[in-house]
N, C-alpha and C. Protein backbone atom coordinates (compact mmCIF):
# COMPACT_ATOMS: atom_id res chain seq x y z
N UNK A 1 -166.08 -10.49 -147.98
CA UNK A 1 -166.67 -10.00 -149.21
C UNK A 1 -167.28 -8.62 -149.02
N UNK A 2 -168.06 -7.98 -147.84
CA UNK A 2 -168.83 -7.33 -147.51
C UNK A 2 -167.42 -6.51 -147.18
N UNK A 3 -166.39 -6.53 -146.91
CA UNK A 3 -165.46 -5.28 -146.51
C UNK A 3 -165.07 -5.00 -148.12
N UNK A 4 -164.57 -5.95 -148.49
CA UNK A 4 -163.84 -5.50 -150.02
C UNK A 4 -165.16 -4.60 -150.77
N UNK A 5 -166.52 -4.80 -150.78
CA UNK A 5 -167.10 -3.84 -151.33
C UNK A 5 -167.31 -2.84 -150.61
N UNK A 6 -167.13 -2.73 -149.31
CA UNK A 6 -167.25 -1.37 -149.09
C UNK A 6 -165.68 -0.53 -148.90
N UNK A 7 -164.94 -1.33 -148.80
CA UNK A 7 -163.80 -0.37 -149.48
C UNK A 7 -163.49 0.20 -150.89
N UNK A 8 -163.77 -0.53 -151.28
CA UNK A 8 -163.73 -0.28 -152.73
C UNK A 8 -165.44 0.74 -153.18
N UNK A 9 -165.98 0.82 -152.52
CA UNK A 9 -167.19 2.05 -152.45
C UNK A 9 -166.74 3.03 -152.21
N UNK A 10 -165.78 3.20 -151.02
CA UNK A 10 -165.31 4.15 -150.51
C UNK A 10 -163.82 4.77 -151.10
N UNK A 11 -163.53 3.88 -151.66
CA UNK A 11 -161.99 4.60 -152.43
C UNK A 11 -162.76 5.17 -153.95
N UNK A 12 -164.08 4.66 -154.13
CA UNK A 12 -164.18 5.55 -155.63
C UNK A 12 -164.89 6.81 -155.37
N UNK A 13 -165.66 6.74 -153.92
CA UNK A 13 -165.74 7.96 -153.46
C UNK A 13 -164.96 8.95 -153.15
N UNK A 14 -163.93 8.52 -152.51
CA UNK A 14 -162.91 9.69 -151.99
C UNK A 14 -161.91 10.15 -153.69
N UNK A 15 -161.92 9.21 -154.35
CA UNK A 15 -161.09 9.44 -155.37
C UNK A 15 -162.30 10.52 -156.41
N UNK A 16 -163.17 10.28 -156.59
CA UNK A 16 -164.12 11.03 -157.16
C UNK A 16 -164.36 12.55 -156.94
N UNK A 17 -164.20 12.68 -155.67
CA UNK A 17 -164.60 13.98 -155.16
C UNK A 17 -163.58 14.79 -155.03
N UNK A 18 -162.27 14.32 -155.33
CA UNK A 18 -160.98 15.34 -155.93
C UNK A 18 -161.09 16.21 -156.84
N UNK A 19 -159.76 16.93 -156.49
CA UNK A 19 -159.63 18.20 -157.89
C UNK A 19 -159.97 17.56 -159.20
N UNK A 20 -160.13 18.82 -160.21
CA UNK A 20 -160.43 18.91 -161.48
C UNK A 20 -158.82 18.78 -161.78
N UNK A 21 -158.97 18.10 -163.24
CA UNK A 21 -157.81 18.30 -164.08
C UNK A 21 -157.01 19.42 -164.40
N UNK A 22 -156.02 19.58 -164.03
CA UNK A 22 -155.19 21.12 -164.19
C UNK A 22 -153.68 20.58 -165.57
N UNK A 23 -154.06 21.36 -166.64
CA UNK A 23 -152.62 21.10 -167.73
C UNK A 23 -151.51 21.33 -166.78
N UNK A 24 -151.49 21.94 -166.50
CA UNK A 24 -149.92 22.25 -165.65
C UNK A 24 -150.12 22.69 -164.25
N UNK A 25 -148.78 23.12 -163.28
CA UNK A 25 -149.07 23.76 -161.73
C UNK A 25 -149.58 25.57 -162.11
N UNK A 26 -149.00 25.88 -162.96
CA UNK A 26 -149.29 27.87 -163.51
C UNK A 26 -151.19 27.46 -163.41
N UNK A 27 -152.05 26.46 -163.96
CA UNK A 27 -153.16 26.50 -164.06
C UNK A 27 -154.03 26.39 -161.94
N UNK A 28 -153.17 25.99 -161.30
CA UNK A 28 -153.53 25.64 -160.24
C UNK A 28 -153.18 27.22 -159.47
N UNK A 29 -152.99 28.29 -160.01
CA UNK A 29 -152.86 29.08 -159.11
C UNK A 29 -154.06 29.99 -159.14
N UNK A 30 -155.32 29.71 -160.41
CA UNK A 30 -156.94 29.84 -160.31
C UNK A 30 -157.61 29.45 -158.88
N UNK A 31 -157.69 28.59 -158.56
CA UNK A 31 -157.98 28.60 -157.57
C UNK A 31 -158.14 29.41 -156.28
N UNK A 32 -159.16 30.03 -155.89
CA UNK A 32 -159.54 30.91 -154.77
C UNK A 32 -160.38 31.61 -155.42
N UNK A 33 -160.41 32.84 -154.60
CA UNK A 33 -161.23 34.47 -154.89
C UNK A 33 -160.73 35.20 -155.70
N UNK A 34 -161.47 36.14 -156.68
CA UNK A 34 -160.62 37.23 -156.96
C UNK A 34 -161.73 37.99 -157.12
N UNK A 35 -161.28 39.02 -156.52
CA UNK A 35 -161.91 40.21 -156.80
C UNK A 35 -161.49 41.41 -158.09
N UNK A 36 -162.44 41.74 -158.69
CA UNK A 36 -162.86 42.73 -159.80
C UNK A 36 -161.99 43.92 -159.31
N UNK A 37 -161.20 44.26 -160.55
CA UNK A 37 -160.23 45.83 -160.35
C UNK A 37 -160.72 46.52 -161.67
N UNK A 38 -160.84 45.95 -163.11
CA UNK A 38 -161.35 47.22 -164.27
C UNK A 38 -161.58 45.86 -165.22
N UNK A 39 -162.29 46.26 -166.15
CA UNK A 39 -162.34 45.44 -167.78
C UNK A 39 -161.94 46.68 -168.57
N UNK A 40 -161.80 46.09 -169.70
CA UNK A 40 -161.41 46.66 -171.02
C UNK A 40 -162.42 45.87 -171.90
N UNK A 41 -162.31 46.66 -173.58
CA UNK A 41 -162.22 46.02 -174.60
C UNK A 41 -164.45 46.20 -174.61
N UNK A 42 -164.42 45.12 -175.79
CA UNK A 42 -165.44 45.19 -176.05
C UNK A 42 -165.90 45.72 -177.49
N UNK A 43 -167.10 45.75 -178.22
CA UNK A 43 -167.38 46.57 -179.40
C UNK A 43 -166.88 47.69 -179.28
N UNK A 44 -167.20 48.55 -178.10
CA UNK A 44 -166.72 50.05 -178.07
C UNK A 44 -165.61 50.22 -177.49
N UNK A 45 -164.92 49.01 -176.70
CA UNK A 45 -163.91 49.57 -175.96
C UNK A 45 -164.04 50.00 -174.72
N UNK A 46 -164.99 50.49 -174.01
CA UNK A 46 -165.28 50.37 -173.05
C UNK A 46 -165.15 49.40 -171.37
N UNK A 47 -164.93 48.70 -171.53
CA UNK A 47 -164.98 47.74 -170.90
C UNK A 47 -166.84 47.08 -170.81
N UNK A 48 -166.50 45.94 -169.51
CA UNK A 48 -168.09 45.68 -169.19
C UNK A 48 -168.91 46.70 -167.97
N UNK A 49 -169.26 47.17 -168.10
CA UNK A 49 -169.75 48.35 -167.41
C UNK A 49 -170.90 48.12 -166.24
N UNK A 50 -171.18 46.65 -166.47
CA UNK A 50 -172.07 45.64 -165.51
C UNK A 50 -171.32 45.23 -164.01
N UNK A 51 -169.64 45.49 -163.94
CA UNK A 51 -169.09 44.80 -163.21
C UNK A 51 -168.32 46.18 -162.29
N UNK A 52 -168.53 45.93 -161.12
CA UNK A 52 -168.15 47.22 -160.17
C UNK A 52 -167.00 46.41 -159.16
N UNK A 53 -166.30 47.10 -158.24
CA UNK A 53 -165.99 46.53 -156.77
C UNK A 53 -166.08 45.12 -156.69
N UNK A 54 -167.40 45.27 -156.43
CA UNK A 54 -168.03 44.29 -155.77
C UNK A 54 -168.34 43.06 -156.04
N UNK A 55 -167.82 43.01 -157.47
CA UNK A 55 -167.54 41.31 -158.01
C UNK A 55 -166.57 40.50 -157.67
N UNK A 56 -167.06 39.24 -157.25
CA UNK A 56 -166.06 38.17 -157.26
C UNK A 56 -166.02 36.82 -157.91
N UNK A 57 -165.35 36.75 -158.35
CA UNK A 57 -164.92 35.38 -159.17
C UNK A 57 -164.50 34.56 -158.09
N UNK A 58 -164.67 33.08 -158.01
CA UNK A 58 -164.54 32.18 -157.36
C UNK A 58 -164.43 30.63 -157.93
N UNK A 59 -163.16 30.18 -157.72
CA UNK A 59 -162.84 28.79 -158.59
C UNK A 59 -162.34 27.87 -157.72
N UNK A 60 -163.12 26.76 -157.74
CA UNK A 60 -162.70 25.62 -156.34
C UNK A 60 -161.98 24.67 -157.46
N UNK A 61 -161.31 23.96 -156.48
CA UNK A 61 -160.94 22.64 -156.82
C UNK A 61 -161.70 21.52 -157.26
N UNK A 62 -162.48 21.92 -156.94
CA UNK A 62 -163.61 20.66 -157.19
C UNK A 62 -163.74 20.95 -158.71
N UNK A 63 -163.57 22.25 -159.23
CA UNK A 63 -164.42 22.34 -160.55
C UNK A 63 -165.69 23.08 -160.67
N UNK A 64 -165.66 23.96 -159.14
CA UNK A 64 -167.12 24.81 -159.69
C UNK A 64 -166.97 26.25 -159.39
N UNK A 65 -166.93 26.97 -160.30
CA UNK A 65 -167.09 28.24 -160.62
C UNK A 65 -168.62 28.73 -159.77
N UNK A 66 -168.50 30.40 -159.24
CA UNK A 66 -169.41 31.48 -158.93
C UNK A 66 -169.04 32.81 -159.12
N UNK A 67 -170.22 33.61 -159.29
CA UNK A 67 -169.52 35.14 -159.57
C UNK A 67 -170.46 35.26 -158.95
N UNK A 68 -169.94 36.50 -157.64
CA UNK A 68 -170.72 36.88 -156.47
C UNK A 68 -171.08 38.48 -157.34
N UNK A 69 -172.29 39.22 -156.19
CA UNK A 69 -171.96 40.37 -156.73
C UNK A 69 -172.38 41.42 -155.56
N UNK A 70 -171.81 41.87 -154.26
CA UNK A 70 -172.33 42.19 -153.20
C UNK A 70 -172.55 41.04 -152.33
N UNK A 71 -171.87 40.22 -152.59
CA UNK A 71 -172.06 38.85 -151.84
C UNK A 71 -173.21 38.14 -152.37
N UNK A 72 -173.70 38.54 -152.88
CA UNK A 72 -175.21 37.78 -153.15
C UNK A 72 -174.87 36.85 -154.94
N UNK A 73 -175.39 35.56 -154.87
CA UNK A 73 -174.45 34.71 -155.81
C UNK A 73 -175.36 35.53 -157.30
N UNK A 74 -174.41 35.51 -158.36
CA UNK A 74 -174.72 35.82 -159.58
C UNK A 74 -175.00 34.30 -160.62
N UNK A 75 -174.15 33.54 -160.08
CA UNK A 75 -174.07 32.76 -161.15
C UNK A 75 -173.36 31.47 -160.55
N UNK A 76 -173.44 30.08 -161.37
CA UNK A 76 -173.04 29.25 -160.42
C UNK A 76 -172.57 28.11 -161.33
N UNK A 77 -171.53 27.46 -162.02
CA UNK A 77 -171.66 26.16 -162.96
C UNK A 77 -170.08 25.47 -162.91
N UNK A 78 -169.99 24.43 -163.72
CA UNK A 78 -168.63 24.03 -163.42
C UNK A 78 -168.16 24.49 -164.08
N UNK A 79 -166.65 24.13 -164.78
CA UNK A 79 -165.37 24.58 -165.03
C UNK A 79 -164.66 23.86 -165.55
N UNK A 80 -164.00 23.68 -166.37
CA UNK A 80 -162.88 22.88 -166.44
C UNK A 80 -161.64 23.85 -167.22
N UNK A 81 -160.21 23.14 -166.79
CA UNK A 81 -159.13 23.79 -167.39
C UNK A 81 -158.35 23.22 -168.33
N UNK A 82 -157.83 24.06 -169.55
CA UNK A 82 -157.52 23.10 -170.68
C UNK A 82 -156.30 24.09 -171.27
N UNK A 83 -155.00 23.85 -172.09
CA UNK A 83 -154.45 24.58 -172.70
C UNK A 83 -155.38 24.38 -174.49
N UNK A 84 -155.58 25.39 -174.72
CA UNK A 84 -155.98 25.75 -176.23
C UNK A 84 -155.03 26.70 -176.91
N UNK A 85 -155.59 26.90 -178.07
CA UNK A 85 -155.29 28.27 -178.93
C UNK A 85 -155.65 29.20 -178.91
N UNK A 86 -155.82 30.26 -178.41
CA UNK A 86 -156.10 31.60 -178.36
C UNK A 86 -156.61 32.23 -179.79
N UNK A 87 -157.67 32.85 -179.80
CA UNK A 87 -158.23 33.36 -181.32
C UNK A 87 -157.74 34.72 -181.57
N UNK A 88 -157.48 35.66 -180.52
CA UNK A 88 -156.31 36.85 -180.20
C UNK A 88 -155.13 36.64 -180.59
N UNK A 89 -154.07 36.03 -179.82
CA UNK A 89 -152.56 35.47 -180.23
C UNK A 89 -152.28 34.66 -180.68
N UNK A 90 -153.28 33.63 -181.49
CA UNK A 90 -152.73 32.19 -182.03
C UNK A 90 -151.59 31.39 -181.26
N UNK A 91 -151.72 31.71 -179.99
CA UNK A 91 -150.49 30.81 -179.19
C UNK A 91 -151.37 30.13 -178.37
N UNK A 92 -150.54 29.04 -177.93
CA UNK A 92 -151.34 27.88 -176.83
C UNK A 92 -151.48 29.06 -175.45
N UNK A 93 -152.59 29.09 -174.70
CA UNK A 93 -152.93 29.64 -173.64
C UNK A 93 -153.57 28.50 -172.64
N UNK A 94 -153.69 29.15 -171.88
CA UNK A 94 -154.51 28.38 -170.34
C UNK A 94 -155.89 28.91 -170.72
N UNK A 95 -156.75 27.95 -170.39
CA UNK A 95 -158.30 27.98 -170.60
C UNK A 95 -159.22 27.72 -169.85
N UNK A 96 -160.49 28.56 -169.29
CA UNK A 96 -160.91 27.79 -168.49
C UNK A 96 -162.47 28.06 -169.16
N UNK A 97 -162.74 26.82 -169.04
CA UNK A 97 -163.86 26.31 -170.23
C UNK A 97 -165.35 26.19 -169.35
N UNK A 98 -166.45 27.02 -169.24
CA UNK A 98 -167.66 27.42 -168.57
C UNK A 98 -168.44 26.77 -168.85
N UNK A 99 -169.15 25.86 -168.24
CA UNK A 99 -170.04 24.64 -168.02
C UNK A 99 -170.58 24.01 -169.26
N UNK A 100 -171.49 23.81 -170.03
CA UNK A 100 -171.37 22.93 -171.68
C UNK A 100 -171.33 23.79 -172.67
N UNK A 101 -171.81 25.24 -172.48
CA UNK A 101 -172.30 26.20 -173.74
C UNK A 101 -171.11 26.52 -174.62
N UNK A 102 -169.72 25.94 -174.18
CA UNK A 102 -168.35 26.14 -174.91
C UNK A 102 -168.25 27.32 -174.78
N UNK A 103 -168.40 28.28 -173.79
CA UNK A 103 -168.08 29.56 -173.57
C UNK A 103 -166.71 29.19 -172.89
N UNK A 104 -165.58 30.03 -173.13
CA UNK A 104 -164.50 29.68 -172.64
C UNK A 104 -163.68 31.37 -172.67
N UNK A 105 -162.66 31.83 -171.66
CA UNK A 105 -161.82 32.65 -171.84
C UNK A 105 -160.25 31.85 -171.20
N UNK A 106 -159.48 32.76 -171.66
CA UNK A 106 -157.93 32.28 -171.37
C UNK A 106 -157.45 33.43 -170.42
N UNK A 107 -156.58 33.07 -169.57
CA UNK A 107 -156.07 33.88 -168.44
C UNK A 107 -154.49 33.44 -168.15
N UNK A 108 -153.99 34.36 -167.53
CA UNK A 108 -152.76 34.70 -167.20
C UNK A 108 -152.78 35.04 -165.37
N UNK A 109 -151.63 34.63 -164.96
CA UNK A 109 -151.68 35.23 -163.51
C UNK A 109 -150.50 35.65 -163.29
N UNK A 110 -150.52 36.78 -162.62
CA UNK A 110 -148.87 37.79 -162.27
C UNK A 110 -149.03 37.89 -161.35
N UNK A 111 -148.34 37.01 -160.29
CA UNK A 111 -148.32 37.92 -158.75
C UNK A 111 -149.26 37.35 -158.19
N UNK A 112 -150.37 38.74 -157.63
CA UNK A 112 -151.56 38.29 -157.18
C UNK A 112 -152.89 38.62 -158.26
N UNK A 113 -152.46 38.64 -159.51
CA UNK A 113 -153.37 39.56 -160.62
C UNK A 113 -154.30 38.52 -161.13
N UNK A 114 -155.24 38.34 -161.72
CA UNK A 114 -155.79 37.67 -163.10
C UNK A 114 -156.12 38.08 -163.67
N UNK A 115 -155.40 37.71 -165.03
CA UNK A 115 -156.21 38.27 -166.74
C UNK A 115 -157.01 37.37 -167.27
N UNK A 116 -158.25 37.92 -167.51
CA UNK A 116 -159.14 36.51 -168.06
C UNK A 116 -159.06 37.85 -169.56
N UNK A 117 -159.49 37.08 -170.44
CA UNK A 117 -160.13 37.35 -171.91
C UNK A 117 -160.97 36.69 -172.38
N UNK A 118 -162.05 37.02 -172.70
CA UNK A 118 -163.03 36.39 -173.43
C UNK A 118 -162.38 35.84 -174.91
N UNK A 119 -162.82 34.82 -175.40
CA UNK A 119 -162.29 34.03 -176.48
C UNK A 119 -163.09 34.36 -177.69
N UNK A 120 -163.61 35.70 -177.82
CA UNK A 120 -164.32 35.86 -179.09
C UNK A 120 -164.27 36.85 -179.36
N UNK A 121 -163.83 37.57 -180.33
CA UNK A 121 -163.53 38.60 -181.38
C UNK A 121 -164.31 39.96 -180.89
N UNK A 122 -163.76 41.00 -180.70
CA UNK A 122 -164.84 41.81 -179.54
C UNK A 122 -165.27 41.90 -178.59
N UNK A 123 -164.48 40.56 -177.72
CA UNK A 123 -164.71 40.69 -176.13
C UNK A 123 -163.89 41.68 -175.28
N UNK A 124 -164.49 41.02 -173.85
CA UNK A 124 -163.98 41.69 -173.15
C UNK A 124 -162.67 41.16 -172.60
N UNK A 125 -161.78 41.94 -171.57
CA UNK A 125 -160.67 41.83 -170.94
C UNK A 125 -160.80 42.45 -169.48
N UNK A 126 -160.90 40.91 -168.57
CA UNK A 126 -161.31 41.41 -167.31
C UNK A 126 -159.85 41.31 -166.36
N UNK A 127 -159.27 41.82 -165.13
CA UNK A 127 -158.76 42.18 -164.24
C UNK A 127 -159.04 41.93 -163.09
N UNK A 128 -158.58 40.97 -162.39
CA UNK A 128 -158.84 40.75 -160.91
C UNK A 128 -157.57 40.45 -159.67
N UNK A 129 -158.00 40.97 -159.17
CA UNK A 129 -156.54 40.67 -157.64
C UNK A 129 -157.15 39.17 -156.91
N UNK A 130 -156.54 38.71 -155.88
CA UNK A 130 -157.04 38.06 -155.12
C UNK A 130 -156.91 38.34 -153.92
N UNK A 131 -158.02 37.38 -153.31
CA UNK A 131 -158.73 38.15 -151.74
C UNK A 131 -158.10 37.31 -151.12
């Protein structure tokens, strides 16, 4: 009796502490580092003018997002990935949805590139390689 519960403790542990839900394999190629190359967009067009070099985006498997900035952490919450609608192209996109506040942008990956976009009318359009 005493083995069956601790196996069964231990398989909802190991099963628990797996990846996050990914819509498809194109969503699983988020995963890792990327480092900051330019933004765009914005009220003025400008880009975000907050973000240099030295930013990095960071997306585990587990489901938890960080944005470094000089190495030193900026920010820290989970993640999840979802196909939605895009409020830009009205087409289904890849989404990756920022811890409860329903802040969410949609991204694209070419190569070694990422396009994130902010999902709201006047955002920004960020650019990153990976490390």
């Amino acid at each position: 009796m005493k083995k069956t519960i601790l196996i069964s403790l231990l398989t909802v542990l190991i099963l628990g502490c797996g990846k996050i839900n990914t819509p498809n394999a194109e969503a699983e190629k988020l995963f890792g580092t990327w480092r900051f190359v330019y933004s765009s967009g914005g009220l003025w067009g400008g880009g975000n003018a907050s973000f240099d070099a030295t930013d990095t985006y960071e997306y585990k498997e587990n489901g938890t997002f960080s944005h470094r900035k000089d190495e030193q952490l900026i920010d820290q919450m989970n993640f999840s990935l979802q196909l939605g609608t895009s409020i830009t192209s009205q087409t289904d996109q890849l989404m990756i949805h920022y811890g409860a506040g329903g802040y969410r942008q949609s991204f694209q990956i070419q190569n070694d590139t990422l396009f994130l976009s902010d999902e709201v009318y006047d955002g920004f359009q960020y650019v990153f390689v990976k490390q």
